[in-house]
PDB file of N, CA and C in Angstrom:
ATOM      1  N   UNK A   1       9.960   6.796   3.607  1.00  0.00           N
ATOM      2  CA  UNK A   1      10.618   8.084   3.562  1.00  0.00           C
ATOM      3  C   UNK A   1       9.604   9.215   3.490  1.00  0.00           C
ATOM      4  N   UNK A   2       8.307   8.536   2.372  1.00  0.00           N
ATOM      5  CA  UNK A   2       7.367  10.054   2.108  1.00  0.00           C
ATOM      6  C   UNK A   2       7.039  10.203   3.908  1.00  0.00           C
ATOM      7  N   UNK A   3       6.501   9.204   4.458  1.00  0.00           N
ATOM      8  CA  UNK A   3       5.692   9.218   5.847  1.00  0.00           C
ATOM      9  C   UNK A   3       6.732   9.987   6.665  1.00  0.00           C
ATOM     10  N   UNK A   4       7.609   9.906   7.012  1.00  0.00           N
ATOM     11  CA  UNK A   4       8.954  10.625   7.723  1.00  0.00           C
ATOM     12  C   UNK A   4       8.754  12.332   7.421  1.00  0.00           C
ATOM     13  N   UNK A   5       8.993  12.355   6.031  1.00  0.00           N
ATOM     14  CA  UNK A   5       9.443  13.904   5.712  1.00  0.00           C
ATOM     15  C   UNK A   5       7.795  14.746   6.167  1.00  0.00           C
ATOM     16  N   UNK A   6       6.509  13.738   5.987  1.00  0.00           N
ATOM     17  CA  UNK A   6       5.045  14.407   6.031  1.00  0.00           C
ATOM     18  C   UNK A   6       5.285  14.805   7.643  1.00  0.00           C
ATOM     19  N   UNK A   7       5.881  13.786   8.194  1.00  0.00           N
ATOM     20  CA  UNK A   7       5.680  14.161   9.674  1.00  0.00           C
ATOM     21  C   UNK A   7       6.081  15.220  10.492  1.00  0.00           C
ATOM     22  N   UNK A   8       7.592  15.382   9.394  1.00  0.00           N
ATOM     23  CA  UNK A   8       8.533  16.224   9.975  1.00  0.00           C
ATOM     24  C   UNK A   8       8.335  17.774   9.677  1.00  0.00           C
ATOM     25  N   UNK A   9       7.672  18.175   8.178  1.00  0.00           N
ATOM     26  CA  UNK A   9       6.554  19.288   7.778  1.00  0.00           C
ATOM     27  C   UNK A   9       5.794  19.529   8.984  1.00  0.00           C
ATOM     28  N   UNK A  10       4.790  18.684   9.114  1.00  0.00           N
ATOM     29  CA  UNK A  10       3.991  18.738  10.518  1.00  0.00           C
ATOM     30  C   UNK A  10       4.477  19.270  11.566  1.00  0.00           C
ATOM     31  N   UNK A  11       5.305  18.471  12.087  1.00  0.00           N
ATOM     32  CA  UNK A  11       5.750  19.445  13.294  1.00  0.00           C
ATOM     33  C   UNK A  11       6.591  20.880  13.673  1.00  0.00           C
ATOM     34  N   UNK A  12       7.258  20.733  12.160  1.00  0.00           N
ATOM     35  CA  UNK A  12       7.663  22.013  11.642  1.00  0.00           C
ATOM     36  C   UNK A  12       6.447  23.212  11.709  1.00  0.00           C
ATOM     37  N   UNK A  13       5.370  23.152  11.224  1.00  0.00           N
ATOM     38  CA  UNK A  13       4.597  24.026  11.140  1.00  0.00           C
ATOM     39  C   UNK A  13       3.578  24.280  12.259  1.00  0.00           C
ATOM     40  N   UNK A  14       3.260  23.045  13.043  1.00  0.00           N
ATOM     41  CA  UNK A  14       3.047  23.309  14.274  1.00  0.00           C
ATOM     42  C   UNK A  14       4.128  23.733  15.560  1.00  0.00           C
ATOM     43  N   UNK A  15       5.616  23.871  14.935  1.00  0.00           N
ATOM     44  CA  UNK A  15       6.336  24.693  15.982  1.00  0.00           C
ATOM     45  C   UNK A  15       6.193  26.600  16.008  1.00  0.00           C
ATOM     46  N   UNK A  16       6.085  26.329  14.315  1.00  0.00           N
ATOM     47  CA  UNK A  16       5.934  27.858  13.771  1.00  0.00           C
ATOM     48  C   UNK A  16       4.727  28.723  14.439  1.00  0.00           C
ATOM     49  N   UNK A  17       3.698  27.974  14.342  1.00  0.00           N
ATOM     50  CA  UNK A  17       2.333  28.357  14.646  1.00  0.00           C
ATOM     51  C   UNK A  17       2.245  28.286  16.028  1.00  0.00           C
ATOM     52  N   UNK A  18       2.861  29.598  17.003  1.00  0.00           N
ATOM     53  CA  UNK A  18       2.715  28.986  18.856  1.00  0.00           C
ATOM     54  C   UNK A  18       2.031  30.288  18.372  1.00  0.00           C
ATOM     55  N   UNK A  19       0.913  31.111  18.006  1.00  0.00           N
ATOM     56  CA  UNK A  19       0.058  31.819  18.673  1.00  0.00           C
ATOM     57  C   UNK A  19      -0.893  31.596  19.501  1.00  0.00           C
ATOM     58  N   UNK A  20      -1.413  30.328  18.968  1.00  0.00           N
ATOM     59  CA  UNK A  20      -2.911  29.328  19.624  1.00  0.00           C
ATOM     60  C   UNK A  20      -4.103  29.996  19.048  1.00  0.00           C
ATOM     61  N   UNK A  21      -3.878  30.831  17.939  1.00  0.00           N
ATOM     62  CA  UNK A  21      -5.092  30.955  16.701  1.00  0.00           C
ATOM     63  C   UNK A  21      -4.848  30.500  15.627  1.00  0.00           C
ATOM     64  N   UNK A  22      -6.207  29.774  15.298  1.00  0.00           N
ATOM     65  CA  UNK A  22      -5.913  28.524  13.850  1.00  0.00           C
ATOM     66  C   UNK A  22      -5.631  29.805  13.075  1.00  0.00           C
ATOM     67  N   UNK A  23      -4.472  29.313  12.561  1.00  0.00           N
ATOM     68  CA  UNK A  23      -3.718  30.044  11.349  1.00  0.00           C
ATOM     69  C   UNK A  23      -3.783  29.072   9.666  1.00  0.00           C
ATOM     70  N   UNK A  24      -3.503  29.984   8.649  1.00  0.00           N
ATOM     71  CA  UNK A  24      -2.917  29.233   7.351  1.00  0.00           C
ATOM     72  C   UNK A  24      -1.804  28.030   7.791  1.00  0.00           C
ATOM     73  N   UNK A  25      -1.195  27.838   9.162  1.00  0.00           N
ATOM     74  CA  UNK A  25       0.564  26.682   8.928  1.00  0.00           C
ATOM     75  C   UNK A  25      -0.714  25.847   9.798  1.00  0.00           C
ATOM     76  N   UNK A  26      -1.485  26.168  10.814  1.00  0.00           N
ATOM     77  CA  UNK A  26      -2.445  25.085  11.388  1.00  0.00           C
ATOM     78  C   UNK A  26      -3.032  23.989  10.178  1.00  0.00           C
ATOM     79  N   UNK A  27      -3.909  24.757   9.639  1.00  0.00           N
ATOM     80  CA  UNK A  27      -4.646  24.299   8.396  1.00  0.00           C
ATOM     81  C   UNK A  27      -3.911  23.468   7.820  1.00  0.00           C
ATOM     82  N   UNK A  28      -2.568  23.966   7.179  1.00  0.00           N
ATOM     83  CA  UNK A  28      -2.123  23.162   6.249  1.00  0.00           C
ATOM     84  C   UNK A  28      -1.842  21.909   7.194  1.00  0.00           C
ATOM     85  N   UNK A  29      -1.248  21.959   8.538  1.00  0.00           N
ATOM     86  CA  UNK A  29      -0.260  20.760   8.706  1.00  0.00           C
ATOM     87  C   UNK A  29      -1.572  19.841   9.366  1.00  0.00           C
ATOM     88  N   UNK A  30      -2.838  20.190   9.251  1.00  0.00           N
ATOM     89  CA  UNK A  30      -4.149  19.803   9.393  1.00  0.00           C
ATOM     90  C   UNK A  30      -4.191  18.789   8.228  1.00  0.00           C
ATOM     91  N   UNK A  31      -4.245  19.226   7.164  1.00  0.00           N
ATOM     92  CA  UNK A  31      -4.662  18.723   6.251  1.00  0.00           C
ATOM     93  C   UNK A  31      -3.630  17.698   5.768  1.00  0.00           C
ATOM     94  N   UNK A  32      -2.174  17.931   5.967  1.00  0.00           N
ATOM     95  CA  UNK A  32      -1.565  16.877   5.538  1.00  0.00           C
ATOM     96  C   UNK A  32      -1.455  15.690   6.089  1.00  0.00           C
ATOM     97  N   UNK A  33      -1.648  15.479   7.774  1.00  0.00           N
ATOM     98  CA  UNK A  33      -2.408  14.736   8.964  1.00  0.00           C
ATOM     99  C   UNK A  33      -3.124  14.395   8.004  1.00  0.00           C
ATOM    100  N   UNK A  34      -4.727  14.600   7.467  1.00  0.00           N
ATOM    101  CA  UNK A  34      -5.632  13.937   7.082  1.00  0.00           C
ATOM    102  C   UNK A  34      -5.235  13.067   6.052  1.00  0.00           C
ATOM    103  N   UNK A  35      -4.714  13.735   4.726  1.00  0.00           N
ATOM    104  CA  UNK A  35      -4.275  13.133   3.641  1.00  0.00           C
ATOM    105  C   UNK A  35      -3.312  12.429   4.013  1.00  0.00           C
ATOM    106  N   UNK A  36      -2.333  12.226   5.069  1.00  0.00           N
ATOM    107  CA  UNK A  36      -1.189  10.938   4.932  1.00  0.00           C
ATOM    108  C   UNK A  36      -2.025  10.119   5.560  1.00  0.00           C
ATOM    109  N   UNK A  37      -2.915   9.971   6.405  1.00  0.00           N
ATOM    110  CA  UNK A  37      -3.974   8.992   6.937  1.00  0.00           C
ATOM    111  C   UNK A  37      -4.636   8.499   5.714  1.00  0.00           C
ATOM    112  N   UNK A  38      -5.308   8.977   5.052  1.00  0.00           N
ATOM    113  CA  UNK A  38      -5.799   8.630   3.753  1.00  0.00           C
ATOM    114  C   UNK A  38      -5.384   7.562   2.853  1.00  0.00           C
ATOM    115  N   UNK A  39      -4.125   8.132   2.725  1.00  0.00           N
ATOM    116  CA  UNK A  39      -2.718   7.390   1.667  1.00  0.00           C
ATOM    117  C   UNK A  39      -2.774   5.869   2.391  1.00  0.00           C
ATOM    118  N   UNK A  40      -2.111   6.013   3.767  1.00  0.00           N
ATOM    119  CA  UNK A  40      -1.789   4.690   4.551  1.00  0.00           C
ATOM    120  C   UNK A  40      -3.019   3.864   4.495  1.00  0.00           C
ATOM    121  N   UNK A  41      -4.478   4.567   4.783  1.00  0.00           N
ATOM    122  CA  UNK A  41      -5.480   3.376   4.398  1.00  0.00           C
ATOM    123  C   UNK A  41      -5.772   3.255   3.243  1.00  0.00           C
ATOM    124  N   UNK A  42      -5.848   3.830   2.388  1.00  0.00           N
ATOM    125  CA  UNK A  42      -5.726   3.609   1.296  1.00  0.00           C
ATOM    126  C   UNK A  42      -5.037   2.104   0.644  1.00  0.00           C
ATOM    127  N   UNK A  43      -3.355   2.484   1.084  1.00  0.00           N
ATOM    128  CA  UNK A  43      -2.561   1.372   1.171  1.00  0.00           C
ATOM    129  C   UNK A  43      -2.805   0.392   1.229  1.00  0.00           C
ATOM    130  N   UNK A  44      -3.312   0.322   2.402  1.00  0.00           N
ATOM    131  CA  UNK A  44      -3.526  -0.912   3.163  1.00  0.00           C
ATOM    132  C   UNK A  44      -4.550  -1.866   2.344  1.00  0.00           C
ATOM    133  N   UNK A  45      -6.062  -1.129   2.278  1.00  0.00           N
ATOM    134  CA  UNK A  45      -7.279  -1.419   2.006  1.00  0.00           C
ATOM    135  C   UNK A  45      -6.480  -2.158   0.248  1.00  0.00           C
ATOM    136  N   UNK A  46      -6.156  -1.938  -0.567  1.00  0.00           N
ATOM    137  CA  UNK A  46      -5.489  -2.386  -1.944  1.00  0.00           C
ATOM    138  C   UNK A  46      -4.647  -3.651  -1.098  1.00  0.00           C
ATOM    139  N   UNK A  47      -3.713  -3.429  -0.161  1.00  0.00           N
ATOM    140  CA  UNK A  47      -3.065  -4.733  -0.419  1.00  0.00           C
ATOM    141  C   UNK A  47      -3.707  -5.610  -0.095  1.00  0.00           C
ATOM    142  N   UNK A  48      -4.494  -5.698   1.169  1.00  0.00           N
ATOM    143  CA  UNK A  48      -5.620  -6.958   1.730  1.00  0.00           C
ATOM    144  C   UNK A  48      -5.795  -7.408   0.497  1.00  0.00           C
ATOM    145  N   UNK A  49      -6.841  -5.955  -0.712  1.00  0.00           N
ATOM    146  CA  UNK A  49      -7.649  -6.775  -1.717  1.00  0.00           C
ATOM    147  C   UNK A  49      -6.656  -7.647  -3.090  1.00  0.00           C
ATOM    148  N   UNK A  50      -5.719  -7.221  -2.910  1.00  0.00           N
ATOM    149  CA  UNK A  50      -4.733  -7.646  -3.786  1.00  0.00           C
ATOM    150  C   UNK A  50      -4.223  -9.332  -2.952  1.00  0.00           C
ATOM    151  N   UNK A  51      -4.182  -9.310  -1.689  1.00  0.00           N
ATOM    152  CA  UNK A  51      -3.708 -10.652  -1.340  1.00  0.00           C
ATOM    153  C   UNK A  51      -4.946 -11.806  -1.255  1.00  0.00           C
ATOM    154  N   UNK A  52      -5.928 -11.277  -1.661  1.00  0.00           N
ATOM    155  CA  UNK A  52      -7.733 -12.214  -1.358  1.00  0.00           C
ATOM    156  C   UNK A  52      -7.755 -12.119  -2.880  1.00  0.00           C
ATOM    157  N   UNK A  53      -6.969 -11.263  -3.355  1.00  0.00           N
ATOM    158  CA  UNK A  53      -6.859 -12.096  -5.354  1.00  0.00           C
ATOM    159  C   UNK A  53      -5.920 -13.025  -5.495  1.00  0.00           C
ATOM    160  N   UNK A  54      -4.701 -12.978  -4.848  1.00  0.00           N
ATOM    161  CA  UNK A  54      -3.574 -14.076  -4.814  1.00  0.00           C
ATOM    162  C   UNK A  54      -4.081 -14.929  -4.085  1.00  0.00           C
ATOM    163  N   UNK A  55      -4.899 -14.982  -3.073  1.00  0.00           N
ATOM    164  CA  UNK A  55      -5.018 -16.461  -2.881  1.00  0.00           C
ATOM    165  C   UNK A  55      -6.289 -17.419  -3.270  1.00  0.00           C
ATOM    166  N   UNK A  56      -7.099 -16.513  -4.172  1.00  0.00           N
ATOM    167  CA  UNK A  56      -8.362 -16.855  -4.688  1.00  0.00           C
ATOM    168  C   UNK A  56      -7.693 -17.407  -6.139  1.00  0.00           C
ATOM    169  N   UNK A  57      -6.879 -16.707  -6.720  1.00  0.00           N
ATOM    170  CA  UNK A  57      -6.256 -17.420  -7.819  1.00  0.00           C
ATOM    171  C   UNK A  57      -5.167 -18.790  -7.799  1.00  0.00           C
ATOM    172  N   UNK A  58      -4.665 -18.804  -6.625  1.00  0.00           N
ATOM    173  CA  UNK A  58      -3.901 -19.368  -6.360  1.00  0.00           C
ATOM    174  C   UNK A  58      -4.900 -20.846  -6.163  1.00  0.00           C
ATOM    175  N   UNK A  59      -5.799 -20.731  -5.390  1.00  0.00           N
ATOM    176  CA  UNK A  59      -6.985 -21.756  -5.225  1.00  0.00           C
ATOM    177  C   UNK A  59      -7.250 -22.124  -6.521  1.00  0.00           C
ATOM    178  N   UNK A  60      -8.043 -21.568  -7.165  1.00  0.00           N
ATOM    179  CA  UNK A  60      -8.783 -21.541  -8.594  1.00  0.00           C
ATOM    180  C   UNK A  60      -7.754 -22.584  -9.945  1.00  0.00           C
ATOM    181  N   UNK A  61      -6.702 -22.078  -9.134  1.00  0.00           N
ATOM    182  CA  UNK A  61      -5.234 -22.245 -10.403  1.00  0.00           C
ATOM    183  C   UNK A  61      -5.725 -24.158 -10.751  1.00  0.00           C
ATOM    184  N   UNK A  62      -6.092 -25.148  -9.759  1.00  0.00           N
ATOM    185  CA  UNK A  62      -6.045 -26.154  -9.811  1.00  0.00           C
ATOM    186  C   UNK A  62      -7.541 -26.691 -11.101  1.00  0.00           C
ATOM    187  N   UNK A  63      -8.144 -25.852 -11.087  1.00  0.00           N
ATOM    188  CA  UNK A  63      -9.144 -25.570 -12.008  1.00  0.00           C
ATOM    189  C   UNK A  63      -8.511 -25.665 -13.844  1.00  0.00           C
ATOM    190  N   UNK A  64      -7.546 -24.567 -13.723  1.00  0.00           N
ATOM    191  CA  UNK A  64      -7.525 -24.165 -14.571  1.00  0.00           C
ATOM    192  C   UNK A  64      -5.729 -23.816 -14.693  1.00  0.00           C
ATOM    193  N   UNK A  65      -5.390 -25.063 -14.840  1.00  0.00           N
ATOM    194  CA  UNK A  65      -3.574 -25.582 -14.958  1.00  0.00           C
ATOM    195  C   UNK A  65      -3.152 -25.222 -16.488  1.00  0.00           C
ATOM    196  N   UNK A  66      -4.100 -24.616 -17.272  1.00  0.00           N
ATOM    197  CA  UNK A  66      -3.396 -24.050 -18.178  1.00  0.00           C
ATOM    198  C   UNK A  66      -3.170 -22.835 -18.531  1.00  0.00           C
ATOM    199  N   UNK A  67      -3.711 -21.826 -17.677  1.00  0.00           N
ATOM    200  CA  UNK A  67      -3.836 -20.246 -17.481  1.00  0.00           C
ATOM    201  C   UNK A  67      -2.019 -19.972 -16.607  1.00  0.00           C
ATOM    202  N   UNK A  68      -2.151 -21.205 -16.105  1.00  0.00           N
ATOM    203  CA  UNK A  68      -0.248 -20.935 -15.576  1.00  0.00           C
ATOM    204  C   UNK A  68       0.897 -21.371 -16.074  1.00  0.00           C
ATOM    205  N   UNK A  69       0.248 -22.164 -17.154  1.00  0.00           N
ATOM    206  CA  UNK A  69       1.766 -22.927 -18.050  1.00  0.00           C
ATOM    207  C   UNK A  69       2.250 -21.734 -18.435  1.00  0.00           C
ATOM    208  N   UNK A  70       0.795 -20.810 -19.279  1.00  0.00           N
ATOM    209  CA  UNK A  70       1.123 -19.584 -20.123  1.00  0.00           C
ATOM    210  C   UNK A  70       2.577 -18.029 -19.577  1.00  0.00           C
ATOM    211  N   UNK A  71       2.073 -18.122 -17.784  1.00  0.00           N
ATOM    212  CA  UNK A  71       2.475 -17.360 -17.489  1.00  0.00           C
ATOM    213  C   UNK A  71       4.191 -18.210 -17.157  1.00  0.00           C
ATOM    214  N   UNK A  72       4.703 -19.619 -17.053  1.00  0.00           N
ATOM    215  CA  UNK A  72       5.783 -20.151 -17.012  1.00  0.00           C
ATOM    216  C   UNK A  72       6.318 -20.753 -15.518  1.00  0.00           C
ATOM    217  N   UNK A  73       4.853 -20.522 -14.400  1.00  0.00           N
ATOM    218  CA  UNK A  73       5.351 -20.945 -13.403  1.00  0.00           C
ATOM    219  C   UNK A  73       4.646 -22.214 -12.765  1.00  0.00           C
ATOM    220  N   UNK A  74       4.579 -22.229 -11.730  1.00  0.00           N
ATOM    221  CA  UNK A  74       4.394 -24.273 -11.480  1.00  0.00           C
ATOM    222  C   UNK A  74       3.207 -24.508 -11.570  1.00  0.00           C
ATOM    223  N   UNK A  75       2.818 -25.821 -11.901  1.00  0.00           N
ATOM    224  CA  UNK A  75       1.174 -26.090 -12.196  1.00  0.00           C
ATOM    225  C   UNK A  75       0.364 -25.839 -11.229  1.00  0.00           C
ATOM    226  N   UNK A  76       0.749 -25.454  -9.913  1.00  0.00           N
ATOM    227  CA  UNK A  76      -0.591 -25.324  -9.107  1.00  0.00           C
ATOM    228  C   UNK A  76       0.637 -23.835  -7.518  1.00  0.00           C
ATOM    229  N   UNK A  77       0.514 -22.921  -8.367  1.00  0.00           N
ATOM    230  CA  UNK A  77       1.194 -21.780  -8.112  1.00  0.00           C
ATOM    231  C   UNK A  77       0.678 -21.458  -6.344  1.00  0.00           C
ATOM    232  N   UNK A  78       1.391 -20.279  -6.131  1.00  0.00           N
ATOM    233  CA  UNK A  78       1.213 -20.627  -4.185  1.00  0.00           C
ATOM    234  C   UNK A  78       0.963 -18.733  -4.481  1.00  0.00           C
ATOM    235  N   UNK A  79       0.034 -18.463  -3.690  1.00  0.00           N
ATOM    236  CA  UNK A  79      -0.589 -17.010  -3.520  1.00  0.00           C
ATOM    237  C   UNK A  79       0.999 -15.741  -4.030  1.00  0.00           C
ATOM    238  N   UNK A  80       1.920 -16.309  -3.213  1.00  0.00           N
ATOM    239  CA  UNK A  80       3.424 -15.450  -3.716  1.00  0.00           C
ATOM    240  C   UNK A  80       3.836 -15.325  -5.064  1.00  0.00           C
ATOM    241  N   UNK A  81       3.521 -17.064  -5.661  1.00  0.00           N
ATOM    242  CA  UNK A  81       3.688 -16.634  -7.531  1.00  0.00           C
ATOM    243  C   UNK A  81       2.852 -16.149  -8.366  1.00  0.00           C
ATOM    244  N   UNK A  82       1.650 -16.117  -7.980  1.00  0.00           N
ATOM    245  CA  UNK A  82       0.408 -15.207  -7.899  1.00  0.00           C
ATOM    246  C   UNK A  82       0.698 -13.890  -8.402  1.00  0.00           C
ATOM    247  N   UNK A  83       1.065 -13.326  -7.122  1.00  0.00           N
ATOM    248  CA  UNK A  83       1.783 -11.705  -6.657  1.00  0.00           C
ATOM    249  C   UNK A  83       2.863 -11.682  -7.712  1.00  0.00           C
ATOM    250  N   UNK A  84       3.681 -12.263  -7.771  1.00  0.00           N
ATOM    251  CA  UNK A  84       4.815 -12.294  -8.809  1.00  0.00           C
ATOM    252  C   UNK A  84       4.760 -11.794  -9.924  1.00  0.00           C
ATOM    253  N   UNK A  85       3.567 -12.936 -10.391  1.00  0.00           N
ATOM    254  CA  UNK A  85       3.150 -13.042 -11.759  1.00  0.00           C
ATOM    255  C   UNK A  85       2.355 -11.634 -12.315  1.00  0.00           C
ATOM    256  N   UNK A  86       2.245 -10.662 -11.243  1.00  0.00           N
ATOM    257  CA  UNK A  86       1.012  -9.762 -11.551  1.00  0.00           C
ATOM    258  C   UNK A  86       1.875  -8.446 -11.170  1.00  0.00           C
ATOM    259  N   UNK A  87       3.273  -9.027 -10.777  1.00  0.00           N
ATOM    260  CA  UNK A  87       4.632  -7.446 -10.403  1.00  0.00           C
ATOM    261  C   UNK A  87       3.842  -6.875  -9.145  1.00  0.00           C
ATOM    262  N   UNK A  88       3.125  -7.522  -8.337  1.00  0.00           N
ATOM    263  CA  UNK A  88       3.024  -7.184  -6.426  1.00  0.00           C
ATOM    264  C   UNK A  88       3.922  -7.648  -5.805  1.00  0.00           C
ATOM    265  N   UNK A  89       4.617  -6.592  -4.855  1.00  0.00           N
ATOM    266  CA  UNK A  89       5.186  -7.231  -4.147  1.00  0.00           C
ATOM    267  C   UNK A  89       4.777  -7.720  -2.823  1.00  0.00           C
ATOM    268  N   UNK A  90       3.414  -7.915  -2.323  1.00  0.00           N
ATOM    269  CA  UNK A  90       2.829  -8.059  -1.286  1.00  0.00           C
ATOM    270  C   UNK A  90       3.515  -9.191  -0.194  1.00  0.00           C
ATOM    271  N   UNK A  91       4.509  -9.828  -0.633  1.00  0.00           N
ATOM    272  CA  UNK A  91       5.366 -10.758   0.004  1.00  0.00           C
ATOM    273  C   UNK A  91       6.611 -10.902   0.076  1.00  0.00           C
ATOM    274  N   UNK A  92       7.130  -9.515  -0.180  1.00  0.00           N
ATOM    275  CA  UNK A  92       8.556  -8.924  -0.055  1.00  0.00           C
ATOM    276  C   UNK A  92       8.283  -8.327   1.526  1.00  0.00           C
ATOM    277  N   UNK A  93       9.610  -8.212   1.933  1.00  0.00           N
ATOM    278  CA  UNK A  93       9.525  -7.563   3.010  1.00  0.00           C
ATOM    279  C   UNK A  93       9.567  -5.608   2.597  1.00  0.00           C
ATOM    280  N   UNK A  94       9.018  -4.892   3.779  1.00  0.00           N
ATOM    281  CA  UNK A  94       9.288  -3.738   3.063  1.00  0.00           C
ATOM    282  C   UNK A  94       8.650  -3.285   1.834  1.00  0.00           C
ATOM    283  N   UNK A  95       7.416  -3.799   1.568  1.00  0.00           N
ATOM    284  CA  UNK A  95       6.633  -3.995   0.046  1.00  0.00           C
ATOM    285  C   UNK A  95       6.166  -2.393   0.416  1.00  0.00           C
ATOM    286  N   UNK A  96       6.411  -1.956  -1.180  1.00  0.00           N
ATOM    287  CA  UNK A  96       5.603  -0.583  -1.635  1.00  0.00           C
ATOM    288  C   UNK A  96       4.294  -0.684  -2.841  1.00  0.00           C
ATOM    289  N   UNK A  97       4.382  -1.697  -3.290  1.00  0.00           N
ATOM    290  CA  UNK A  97       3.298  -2.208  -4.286  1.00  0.00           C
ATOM    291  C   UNK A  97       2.679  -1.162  -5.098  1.00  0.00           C
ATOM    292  N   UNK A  98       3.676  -0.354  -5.568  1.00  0.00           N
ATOM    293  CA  UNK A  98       3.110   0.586  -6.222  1.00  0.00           C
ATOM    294  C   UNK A  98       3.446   0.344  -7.588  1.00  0.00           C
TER     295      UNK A  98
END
């Protein structure tokens, strides 16, 4: 929804702005372009590193079968109960993982 409404600002202010001199509505809808690019890699770059912890733990778990009794789920947990266990939703569809 945020990505929608950023876009729709945007083009809003680049309809406003038909002089073709960078103005204050250029700038801004400049800058919010940059910063929603930001956000989305941002995003992204966290969930990769969040799913190379679920499946590094998920590996590891066979090591160490009593670090998962604690948390209540199966002795040798799968990268998703991982995520679970830690409130990611990186394996929901539609995940916001915030």
């Amino acid at each position: 929804m945020q990505n929608e409404q950023a876009r729709e600002i945007v083009a809003r202010l680049r309809r406003i702005d038909r002089v073709g001199v960078p103005s204050i509505l250029t700038e801004a809808a400049d800058q919010i372009e940059r910063l929603q690019y930001a956000l989305e890699f941002t995003t992204r770059e966290r969930d990769l590193a969040r799913g190379e912890v679920c499946r590094l733990l998920a590996r590891s778990s066979k090591c160490d079968p009593d670090y998962w009794l604690t948390l209540a789920v199966s002795e040798y947990p799968t990268p998703e109960l991982v995520a679970e266990s830690r409130n990611w939703d990186l394996y929901r569809k539609a995940a916001t993982n915030g």
